[in-house]
Structure formats: structure tokens, C-alpha cells
Protein backbone atom coordinates (compact mmCIF):
# COMPACT_ATOMS: atom_id res chain seq x y z
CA UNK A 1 130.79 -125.98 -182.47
CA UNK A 2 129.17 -122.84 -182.20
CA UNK A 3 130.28 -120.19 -179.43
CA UNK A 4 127.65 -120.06 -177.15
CA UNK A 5 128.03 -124.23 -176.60
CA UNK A 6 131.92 -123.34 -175.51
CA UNK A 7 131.35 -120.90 -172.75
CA UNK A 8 128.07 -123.21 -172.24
CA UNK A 9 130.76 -126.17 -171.61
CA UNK A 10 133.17 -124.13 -169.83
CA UNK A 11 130.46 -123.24 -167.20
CA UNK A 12 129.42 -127.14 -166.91
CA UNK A 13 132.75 -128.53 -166.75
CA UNK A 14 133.74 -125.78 -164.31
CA UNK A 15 131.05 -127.38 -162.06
CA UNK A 16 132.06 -130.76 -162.62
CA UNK A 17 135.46 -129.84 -161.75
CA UNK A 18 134.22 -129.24 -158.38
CA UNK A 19 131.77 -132.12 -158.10
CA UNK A 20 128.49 -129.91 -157.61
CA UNK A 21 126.16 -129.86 -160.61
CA UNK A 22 124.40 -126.29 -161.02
CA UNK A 23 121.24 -127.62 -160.54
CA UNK A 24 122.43 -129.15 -157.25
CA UNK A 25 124.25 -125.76 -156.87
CA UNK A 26 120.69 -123.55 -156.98
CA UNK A 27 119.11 -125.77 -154.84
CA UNK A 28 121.71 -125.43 -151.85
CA UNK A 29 122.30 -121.85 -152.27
CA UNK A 30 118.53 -120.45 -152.87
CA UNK A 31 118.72 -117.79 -150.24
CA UNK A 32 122.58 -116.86 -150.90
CA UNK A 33 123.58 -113.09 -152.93
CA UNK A 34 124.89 -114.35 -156.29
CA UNK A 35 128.24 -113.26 -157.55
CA UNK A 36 128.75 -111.99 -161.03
CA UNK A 37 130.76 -110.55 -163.66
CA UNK A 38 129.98 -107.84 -166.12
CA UNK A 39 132.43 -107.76 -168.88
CA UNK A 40 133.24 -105.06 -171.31
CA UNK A 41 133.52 -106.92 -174.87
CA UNK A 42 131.77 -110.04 -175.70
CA UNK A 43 133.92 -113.52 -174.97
CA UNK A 44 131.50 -115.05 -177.86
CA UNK A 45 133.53 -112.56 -180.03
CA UNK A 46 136.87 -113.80 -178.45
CA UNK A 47 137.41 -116.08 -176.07
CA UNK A 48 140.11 -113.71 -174.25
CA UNK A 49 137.28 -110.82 -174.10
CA UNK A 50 136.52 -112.97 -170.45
CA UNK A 51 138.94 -111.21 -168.43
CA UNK A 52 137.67 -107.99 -169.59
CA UNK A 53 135.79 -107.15 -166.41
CA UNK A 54 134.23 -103.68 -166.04
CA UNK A 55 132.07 -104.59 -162.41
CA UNK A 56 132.44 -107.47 -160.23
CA UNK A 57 129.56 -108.44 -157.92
CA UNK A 58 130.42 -110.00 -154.77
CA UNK A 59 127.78 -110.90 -151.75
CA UNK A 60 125.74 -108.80 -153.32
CA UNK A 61 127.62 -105.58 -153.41
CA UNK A 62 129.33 -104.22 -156.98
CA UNK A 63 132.30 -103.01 -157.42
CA UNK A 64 134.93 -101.43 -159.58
CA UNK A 65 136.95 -104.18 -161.66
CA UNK A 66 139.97 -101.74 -161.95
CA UNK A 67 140.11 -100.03 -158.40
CA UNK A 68 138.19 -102.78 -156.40
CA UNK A 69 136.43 -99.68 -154.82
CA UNK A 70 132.62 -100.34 -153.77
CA UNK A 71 129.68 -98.66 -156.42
CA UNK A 72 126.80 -99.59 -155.18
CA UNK A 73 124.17 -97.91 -152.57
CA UNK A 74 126.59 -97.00 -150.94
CA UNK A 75 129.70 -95.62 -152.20
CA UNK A 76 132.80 -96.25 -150.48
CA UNK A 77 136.89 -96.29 -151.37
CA UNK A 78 138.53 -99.86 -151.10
CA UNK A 79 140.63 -100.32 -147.81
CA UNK A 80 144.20 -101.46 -148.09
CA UNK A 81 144.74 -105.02 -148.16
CA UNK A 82 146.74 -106.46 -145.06
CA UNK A 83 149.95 -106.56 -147.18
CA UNK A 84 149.53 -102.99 -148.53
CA UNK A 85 149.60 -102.06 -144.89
CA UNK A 86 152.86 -100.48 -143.36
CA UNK A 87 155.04 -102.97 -141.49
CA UNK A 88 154.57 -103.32 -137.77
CA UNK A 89 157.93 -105.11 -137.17
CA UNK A 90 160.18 -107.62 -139.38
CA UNK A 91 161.24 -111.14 -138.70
């Protein structure tokens, strides 16, 4: 089986997994921002190149993969996540 027809599959059975067939999916979510992935090697090259993000679109804004900070239009650092913030009182 050529490499194209397994990340093909994976994207197929990925929506099967969750019961929505993309066509189905493209119908529902016309007017929605797409998410996406841009990779830095090729996963037809190697399978494992997948998790080799470089940006990460999300609702329509990009991002840095490696500091989650926001590249787009407009520029801006990431925020701390709730758990990076300091500790307002213990259990």
C-alpha cells in the first residue's frame, strides 16, 4: 500500500472513530474557521515526521508549535496557563 492511502486511511478511520463522516463533517461546519497543522518534514517520508509541527492553526488564528505564542495579524505572547499561575492558597 502506497503512503498517501495510509495517512488517507488514518484521516477516514479517525472520522469513523467518532461516528461523523467528513462529508457529513463539511456540511455541518461550512461557516466554522478550520484548524490545521503545518508540519516540518513529510509523514509520507516517515510516518513519525506527524508530530513534527512547525504552526498550528486554531479558530482561525496561527500559532507557534514550540512556544504556543500567537503569529498571525496580530502578534501577541502566549498567557500562562491556569496551572502555570502562582498559587492563591493550598488545600
Amino acid at each position: 500500500m502506497k503512503r498517501v492511502l495510509y495517512c488517507a486511511a488514518a484521516v477516514v478511520f479517525a472520522a469513523a472513530i467518532v461516528a461523523v463522516s467528513p462529508r457529513l463533517t463539511a456540511q455541518l461546519f461550512r461557516n466554522v474557521d478550520k484548524d490545521l497543522q503545518v508540519l516540518d518534514r513529510n509523514p509520507l517520508d516517515d510516518i513519525r515526521n506527524s508530530v513534527s509541527l512547525a504552526f498550528v492553526m486554531l479558530n482561525g488564528r496561527l500559532y507557534d508549535a514550540k512556544t504556543l505564542d500567537e503569529i498571525g495579524d496580530t502578534a501577541r505572547p502566549r498567557r500562562p496557563f491556569w496551572f502555570e499561575l502562582p498559587q492563591r492558597g493550598t488545600w
